[in-house]
C-alpha atoms as a PDB file:
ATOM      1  CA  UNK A   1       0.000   0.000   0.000  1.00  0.00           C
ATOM      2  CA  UNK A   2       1.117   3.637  -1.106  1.00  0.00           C
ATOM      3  CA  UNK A   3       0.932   5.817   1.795  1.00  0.00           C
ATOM      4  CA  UNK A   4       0.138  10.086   0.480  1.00  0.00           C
ATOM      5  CA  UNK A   5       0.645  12.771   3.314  1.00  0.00           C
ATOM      6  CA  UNK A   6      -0.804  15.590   1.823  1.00  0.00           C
ATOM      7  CA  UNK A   7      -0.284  19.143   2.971  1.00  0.00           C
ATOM      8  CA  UNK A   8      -2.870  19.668   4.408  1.00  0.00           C
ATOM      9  CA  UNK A   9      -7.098  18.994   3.962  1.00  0.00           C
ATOM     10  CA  UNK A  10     -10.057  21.023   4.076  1.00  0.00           C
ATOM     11  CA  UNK A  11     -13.918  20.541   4.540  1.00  0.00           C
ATOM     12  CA  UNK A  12     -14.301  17.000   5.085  1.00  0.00           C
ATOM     13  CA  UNK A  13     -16.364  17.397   7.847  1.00  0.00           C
ATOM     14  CA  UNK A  14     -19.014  18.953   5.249  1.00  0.00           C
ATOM     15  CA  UNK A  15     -18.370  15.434   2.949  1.00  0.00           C
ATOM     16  CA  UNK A  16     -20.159  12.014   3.993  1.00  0.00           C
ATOM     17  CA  UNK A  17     -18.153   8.913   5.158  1.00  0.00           C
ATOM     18  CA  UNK A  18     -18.365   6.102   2.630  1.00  0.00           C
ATOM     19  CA  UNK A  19     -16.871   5.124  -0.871  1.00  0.00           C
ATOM     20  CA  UNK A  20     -15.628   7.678  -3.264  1.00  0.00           C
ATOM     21  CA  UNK A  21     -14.283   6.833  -6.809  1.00  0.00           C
ATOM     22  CA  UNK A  22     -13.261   8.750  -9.374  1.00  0.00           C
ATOM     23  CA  UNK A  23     -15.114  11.091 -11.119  1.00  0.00           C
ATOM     24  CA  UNK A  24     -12.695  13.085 -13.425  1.00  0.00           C
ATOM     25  CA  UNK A  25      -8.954  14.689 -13.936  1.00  0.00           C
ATOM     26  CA  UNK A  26      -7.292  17.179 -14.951  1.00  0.00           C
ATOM     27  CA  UNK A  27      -3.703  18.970 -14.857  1.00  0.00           C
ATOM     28  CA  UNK A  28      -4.076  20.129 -11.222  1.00  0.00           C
ATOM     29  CA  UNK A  29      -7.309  18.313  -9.772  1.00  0.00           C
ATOM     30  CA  UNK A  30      -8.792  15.112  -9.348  1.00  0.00           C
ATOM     31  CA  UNK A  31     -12.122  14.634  -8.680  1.00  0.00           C
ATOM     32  CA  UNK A  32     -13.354  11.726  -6.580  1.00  0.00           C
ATOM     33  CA  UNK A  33     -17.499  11.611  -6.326  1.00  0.00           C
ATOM     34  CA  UNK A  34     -19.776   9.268  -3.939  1.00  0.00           C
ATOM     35  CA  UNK A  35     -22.775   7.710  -4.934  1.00  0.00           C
ATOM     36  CA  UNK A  36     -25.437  11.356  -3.812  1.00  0.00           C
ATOM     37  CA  UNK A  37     -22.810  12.957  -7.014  1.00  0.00           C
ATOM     38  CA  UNK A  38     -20.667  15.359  -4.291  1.00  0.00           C
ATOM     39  CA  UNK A  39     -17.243  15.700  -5.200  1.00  0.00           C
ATOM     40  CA  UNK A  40     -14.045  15.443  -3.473  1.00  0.00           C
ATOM     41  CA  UNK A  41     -10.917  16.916  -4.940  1.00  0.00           C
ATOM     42  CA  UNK A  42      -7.166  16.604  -4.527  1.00  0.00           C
ATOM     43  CA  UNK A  43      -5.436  19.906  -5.627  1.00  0.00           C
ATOM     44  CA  UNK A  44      -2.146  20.018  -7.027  1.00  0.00           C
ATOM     45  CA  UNK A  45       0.193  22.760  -4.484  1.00  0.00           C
ATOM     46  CA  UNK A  46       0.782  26.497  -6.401  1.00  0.00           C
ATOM     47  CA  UNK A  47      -2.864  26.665  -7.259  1.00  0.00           C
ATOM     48  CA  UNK A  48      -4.630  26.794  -3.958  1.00  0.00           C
ATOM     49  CA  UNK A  49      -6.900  24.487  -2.294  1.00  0.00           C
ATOM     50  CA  UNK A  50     -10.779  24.301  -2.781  1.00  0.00           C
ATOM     51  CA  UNK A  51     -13.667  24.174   0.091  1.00  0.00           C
ATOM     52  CA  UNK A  52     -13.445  19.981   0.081  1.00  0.00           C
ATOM     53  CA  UNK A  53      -9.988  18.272  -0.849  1.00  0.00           C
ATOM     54  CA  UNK A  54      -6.455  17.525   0.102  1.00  0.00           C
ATOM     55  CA  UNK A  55      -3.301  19.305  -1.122  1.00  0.00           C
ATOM     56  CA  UNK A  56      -0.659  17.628  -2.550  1.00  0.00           C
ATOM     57  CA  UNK A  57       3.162  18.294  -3.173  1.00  0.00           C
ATOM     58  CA  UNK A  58       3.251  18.778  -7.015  1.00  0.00           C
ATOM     59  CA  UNK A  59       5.223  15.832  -6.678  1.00  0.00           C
ATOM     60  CA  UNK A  60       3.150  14.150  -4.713  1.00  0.00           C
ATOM     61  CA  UNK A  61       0.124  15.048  -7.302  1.00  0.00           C
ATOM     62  CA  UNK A  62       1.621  13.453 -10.379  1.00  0.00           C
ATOM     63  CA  UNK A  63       1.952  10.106  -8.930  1.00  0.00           C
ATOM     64  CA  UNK A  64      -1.372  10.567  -8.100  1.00  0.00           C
ATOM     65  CA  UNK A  65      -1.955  11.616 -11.768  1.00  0.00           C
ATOM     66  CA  UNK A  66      -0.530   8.486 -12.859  1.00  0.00           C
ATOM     67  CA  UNK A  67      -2.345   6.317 -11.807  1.00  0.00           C
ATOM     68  CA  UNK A  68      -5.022   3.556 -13.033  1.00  0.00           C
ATOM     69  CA  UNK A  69      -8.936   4.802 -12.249  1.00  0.00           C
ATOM     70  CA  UNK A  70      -9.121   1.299 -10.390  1.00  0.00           C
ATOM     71  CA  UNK A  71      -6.921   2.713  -7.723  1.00  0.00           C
ATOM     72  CA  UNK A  72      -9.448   4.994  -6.875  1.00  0.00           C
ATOM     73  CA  UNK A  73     -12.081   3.566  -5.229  1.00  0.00           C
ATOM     74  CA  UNK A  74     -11.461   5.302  -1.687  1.00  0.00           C
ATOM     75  CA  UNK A  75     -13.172   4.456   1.823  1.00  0.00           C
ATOM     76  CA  UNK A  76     -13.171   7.522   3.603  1.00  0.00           C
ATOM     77  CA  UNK A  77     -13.282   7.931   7.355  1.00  0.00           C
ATOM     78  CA  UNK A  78     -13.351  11.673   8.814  1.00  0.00           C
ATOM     79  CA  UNK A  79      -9.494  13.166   7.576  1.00  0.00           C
ATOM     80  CA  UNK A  80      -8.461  10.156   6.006  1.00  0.00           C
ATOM     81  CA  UNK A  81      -9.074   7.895   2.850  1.00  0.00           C
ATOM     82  CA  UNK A  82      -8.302   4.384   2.423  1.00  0.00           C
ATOM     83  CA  UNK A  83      -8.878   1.805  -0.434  1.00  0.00           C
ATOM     84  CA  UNK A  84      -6.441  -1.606  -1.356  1.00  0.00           C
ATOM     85  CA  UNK A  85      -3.529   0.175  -2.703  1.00  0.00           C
ATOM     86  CA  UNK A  86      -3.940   4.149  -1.762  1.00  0.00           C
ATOM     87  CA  UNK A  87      -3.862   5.672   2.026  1.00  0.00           C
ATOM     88  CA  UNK A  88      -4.401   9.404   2.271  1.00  0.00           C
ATOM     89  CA  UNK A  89      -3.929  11.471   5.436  1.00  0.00           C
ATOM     90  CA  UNK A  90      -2.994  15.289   5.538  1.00  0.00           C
ATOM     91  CA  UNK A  91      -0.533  16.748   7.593  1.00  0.00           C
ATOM     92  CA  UNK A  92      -3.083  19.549   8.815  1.00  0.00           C
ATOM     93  CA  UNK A  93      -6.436  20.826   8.257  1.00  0.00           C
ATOM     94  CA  UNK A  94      -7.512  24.543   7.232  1.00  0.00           C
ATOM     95  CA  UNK A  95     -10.628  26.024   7.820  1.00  0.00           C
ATOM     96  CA  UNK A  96     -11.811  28.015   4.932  1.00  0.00           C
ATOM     97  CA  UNK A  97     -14.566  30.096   6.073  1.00  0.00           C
ATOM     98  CA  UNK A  98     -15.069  34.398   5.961  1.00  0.00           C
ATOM     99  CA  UNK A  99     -14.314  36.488   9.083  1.00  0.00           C
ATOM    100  CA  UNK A 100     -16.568  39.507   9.032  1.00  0.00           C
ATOM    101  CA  UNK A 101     -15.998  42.595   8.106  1.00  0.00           C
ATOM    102  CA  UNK A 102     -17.110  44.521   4.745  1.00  0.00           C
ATOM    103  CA  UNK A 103     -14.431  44.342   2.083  1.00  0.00           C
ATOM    104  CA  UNK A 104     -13.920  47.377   0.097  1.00  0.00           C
ATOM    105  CA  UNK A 105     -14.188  47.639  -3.712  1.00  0.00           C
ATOM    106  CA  UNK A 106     -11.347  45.980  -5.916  1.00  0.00           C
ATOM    107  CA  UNK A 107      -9.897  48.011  -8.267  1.00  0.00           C
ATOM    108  CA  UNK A 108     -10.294  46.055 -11.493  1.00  0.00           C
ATOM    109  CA  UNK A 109      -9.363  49.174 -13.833  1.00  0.00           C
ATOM    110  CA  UNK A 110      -5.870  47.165 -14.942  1.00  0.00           C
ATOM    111  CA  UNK A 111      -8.430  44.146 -15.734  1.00  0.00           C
ATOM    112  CA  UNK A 112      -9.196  43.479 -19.409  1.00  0.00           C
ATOM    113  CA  UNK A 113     -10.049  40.231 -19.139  1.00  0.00           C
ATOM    114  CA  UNK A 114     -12.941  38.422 -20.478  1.00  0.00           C
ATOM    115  CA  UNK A 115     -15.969  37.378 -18.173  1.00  0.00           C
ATOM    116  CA  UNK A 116     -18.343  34.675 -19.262  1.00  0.00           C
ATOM    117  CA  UNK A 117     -21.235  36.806 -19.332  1.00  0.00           C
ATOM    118  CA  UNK A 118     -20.434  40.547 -18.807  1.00  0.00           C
ATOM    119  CA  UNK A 119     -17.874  41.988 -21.600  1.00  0.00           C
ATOM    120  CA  UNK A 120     -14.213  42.470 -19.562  1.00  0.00           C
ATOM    121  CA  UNK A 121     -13.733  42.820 -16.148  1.00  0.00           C
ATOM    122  CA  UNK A 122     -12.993  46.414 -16.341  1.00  0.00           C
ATOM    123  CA  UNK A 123     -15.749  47.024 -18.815  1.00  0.00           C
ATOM    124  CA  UNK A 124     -18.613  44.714 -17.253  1.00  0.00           C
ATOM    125  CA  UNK A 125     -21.444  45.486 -18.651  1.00  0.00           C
ATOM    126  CA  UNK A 126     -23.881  46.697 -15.510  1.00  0.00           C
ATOM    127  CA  UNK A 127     -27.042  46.013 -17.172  1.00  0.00           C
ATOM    128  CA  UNK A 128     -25.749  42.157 -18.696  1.00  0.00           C
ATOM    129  CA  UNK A 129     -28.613  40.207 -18.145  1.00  0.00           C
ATOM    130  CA  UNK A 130     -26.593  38.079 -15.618  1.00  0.00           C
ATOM    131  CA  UNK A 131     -25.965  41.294 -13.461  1.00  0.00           C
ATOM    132  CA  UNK A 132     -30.038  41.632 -13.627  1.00  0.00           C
ATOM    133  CA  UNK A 133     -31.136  37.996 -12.486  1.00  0.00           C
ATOM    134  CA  UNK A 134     -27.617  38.021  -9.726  1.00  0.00           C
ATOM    135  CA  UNK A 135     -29.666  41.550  -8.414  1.00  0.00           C
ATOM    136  CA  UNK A 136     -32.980  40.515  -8.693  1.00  0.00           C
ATOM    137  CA  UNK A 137     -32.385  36.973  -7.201  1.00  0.00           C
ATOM    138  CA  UNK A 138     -30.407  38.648  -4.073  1.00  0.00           C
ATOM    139  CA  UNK A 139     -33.179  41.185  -3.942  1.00  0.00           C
ATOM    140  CA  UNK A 140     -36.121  38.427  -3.315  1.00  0.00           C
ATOM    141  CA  UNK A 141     -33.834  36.599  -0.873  1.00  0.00           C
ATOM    142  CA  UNK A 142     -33.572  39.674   1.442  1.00  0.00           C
ATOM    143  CA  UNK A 143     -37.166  40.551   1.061  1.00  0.00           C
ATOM    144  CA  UNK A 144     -37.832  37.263   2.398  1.00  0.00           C
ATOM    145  CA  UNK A 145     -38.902  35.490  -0.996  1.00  0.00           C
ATOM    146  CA  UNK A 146     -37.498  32.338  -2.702  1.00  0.00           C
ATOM    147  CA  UNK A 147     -35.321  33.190  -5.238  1.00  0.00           C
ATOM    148  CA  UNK A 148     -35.718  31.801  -8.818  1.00  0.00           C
ATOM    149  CA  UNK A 149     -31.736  30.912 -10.127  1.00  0.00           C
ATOM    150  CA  UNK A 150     -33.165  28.611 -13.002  1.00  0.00           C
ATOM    151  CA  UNK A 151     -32.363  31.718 -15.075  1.00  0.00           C
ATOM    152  CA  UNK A 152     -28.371  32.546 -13.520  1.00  0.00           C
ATOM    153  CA  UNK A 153     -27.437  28.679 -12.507  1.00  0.00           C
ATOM    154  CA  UNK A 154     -25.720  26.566 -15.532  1.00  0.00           C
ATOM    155  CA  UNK A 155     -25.805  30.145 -17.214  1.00  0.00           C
ATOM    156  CA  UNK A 156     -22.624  29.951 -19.727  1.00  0.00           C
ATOM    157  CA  UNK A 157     -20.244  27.413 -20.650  1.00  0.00           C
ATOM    158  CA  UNK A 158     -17.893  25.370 -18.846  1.00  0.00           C
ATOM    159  CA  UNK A 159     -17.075  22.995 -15.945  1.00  0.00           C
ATOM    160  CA  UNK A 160     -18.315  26.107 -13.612  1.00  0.00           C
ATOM    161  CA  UNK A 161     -20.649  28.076 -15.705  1.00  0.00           C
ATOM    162  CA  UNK A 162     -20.047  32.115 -15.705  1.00  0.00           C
ATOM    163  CA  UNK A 163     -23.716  32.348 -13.781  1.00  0.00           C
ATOM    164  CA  UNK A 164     -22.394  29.499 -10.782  1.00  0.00           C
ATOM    165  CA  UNK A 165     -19.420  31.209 -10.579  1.00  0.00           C
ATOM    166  CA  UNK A 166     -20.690  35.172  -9.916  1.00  0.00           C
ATOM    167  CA  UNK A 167     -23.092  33.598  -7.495  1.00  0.00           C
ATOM    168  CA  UNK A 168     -20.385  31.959  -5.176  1.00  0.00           C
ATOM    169  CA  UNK A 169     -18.518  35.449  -5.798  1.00  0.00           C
ATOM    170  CA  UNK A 170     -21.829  37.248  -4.404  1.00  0.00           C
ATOM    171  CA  UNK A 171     -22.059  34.535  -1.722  1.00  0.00           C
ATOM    172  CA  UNK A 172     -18.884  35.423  -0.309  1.00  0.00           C
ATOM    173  CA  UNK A 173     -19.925  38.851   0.192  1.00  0.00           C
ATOM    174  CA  UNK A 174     -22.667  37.785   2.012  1.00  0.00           C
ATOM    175  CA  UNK A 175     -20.924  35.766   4.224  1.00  0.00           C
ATOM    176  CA  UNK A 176     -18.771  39.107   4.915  1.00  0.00           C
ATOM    177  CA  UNK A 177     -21.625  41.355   5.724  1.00  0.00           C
ATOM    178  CA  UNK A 178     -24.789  42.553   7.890  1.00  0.00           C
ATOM    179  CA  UNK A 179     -26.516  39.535   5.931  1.00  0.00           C
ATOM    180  CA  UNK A 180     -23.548  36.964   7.401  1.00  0.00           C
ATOM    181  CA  UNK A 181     -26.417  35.726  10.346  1.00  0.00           C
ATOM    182  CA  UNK A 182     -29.346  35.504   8.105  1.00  0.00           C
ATOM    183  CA  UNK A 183     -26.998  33.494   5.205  1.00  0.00           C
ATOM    184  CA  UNK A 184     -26.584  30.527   8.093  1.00  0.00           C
ATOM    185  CA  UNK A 185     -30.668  30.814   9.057  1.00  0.00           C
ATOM    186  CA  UNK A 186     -32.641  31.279   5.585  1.00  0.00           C
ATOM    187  CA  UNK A 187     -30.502  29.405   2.382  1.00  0.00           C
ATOM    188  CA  UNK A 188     -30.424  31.472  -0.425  1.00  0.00           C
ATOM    189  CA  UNK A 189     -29.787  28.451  -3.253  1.00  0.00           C
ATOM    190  CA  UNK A 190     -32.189  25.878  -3.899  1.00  0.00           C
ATOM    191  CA  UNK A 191     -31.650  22.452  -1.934  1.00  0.00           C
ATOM    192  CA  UNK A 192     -28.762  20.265  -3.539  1.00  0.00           C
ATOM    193  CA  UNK A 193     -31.092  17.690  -5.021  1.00  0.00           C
ATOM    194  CA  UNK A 194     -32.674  20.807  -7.081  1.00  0.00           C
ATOM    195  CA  UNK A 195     -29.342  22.381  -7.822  1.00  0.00           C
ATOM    196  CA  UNK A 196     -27.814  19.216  -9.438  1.00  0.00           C
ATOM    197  CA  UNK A 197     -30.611  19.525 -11.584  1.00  0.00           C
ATOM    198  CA  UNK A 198     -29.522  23.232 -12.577  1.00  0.00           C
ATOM    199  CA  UNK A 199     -25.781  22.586 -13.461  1.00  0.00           C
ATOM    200  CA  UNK A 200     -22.567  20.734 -13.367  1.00  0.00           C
ATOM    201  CA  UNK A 201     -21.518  18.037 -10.754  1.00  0.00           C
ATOM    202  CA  UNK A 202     -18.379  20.262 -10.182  1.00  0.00           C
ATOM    203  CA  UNK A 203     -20.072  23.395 -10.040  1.00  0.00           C
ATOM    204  CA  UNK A 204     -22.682  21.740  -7.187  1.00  0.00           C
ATOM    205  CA  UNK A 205     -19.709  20.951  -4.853  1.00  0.00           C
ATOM    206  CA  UNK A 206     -18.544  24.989  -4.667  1.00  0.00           C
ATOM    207  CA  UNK A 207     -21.881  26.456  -4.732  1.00  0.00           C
ATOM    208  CA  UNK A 208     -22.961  24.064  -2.188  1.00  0.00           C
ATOM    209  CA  UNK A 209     -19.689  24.506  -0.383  1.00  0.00           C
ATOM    210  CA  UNK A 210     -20.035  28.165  -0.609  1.00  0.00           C
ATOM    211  CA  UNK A 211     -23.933  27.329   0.809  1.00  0.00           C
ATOM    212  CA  UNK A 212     -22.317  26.596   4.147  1.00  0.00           C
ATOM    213  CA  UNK A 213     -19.666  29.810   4.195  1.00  0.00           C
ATOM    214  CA  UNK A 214     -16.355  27.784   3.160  1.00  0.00           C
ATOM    215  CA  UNK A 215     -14.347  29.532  -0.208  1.00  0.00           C
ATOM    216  CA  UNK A 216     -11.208  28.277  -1.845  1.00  0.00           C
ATOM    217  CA  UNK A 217      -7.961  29.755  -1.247  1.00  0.00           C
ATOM    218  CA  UNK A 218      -7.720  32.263  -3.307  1.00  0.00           C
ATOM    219  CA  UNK A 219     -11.199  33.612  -2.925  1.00  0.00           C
ATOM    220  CA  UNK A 220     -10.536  34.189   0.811  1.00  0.00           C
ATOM    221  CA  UNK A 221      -7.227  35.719  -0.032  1.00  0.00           C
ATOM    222  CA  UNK A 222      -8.385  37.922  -2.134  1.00  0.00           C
ATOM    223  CA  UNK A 223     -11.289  38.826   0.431  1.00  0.00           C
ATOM    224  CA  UNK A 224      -9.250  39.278   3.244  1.00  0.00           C
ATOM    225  CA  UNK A 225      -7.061  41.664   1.425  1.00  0.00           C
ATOM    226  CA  UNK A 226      -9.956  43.823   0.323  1.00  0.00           C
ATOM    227  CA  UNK A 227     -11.069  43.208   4.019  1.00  0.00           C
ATOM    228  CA  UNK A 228      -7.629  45.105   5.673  1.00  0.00           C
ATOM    229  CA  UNK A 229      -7.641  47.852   2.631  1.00  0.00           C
ATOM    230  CA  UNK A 230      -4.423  46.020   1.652  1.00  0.00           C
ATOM    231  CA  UNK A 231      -2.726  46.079  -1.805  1.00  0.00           C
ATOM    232  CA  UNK A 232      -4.844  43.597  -3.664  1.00  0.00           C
ATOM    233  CA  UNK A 233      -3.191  43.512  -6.885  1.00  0.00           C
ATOM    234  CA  UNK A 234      -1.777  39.843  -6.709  1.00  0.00           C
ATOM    235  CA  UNK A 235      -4.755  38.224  -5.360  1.00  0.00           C
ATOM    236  CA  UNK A 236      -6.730  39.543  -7.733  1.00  0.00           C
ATOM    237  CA  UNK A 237      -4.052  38.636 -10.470  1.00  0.00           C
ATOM    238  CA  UNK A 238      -3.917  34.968  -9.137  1.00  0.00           C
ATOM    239  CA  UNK A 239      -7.677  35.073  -9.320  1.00  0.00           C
ATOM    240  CA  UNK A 240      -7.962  35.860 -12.815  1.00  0.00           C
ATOM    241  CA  UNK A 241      -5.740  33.126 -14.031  1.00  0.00           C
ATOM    242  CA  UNK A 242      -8.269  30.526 -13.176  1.00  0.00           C
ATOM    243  CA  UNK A 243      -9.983  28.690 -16.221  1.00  0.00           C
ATOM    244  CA  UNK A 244     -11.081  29.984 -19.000  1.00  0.00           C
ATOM    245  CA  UNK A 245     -13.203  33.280 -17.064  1.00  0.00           C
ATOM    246  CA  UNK A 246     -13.725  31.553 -13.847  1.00  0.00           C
ATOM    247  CA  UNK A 247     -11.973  33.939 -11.928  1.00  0.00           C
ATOM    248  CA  UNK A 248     -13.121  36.761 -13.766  1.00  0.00           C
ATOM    249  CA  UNK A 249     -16.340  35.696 -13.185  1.00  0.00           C
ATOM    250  CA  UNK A 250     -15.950  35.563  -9.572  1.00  0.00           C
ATOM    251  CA  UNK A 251     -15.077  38.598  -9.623  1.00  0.00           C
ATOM    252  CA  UNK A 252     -17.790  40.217 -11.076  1.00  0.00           C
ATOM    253  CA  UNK A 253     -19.608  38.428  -8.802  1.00  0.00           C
ATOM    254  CA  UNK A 254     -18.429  39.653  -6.022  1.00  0.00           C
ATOM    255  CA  UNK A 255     -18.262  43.695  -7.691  1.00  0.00           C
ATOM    256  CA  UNK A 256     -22.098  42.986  -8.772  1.00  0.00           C
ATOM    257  CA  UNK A 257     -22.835  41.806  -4.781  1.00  0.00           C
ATOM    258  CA  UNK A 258     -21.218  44.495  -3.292  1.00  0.00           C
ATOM    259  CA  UNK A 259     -23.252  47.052  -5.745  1.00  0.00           C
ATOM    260  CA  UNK A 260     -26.585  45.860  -4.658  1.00  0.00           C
ATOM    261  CA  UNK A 261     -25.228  46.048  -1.166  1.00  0.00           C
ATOM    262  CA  UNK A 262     -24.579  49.690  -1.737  1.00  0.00           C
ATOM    263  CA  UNK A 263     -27.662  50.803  -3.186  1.00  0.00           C
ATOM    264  CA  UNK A 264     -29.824  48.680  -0.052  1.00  0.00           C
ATOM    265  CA  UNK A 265     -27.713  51.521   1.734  1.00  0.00           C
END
């Protein structure tokens, strides 16, 4: 048996005890799923760790890459997965949740690059029809309402649609403001049976991750940065380099969110 110590683990507390097998790869993520569809994904270090995974040495990671699908067929127990030739354990865990505290507006003026949905990120286009439904589906939720996201969820293309991906953005907000109490009593997305129904397995596990208040890495860098006032030019950089428009779209997101906050007063 192959023994992984990973560097560390996040959010398995949030992910069911049982069998997990794999579900998909790529250059710097595997994705294991059990048999409700939630994911679990190793990250590859130097690209930061999501809300429900392990990190791995890059070395580490591409043995891990290389191997069969077969070996994948996992047995997980609280920190720690098992199966007949694999044994994972992390050295620590992290806890990737928002402190409070309203974050200031990002300057995305050096930003030309392309959102999924709203023209560049420092062109977005305020009246995109994804801006609209992200307003008007916040809007309802405050007032009390159900929100409808049939229109914003699976919006655009990719493994995390543009529409998925401002909504965690404008979920991390949330989780940063006034709202922070009521986001923990009254769920703003539709139940996780419903939202599989909307979009991608993939995009499920970090909506419904971001559900419960937990962000990857880089999201909470970035937050905490705008948080303190503090030079956010990096995070924001490192942020944009994800996927196709991912991060881009996460940022909008989280610009659009903290608009609508604004004009609630």
């Amino acid at each position: 048996m192959t023994v992984f110590l990973a560097l560390a683990c996040c959010g398995m507390t949030q992910l069911s005890d049982g069998v997990w097998r794999m579900h998909s790869r790529f250059r710097h993520a595997i994705n294991l799923a059990n048999q409700e569809g939630a994911l679990l994904s190793f990250y590859r270090a130097g690209k930061g760790i999501g809300p429900g995974g392990f990190l791995f040495a890059r070395g580490d990671f591409d043995r891990l890459l290389a191997l069969p699908d077969s070996d994948f067929q996992l047995l997980k127990r609280g920190n720690q997965l098992r199966g007949a030739r694999l044994q994972i354990a992390a050295r620590r865990e992290l806890l990737l949740t928002m402190a409070p505290g309203m974050p200031c507006f990002p300057d995305l003026a050096p930003y030309a690059v392309p959102t999924g949905l709203c023209g560049p990120l420092n062109q977005r286009q305020t009246d995109a029809v994804a801006v609209h439904l992200l307003k008007a589906g916040l809007t309802r939720w405050a007032s009390g309402e159900t929100p409808d996201w049939c229109g914003l969820v699976g919006l655009g293309p990719g493994l995390t649609p543009s529409g998925d991906d401002m909504l965690v953005g404008a979920l991390a907000v949330l989780y940063t403001s006034h709202f922070r109490d009521l986001m923990r009593r009254r769920d703003l997305l539709p139940p996780p049976d419903q939202l599989a129904r909307l979009t991608t397995s993939v995009s499920c596990s970090y909506l419904n991750s971001a559900r419960n208040g937990c962000f990857s890495l880089p999201v909470l860098r970035l937050m905490r940065d705008l948080q303190r006032g503090r030079q956010a030019t990096p995070a924001i950089s490192r942020l944009t380099s994800f996927g196709h428009t991912s991060g881009a779209d996460l940022l909008a997101g989280i610009v659009t969110a903290l608009y609508w906050l604004t004009e609630r007063g």
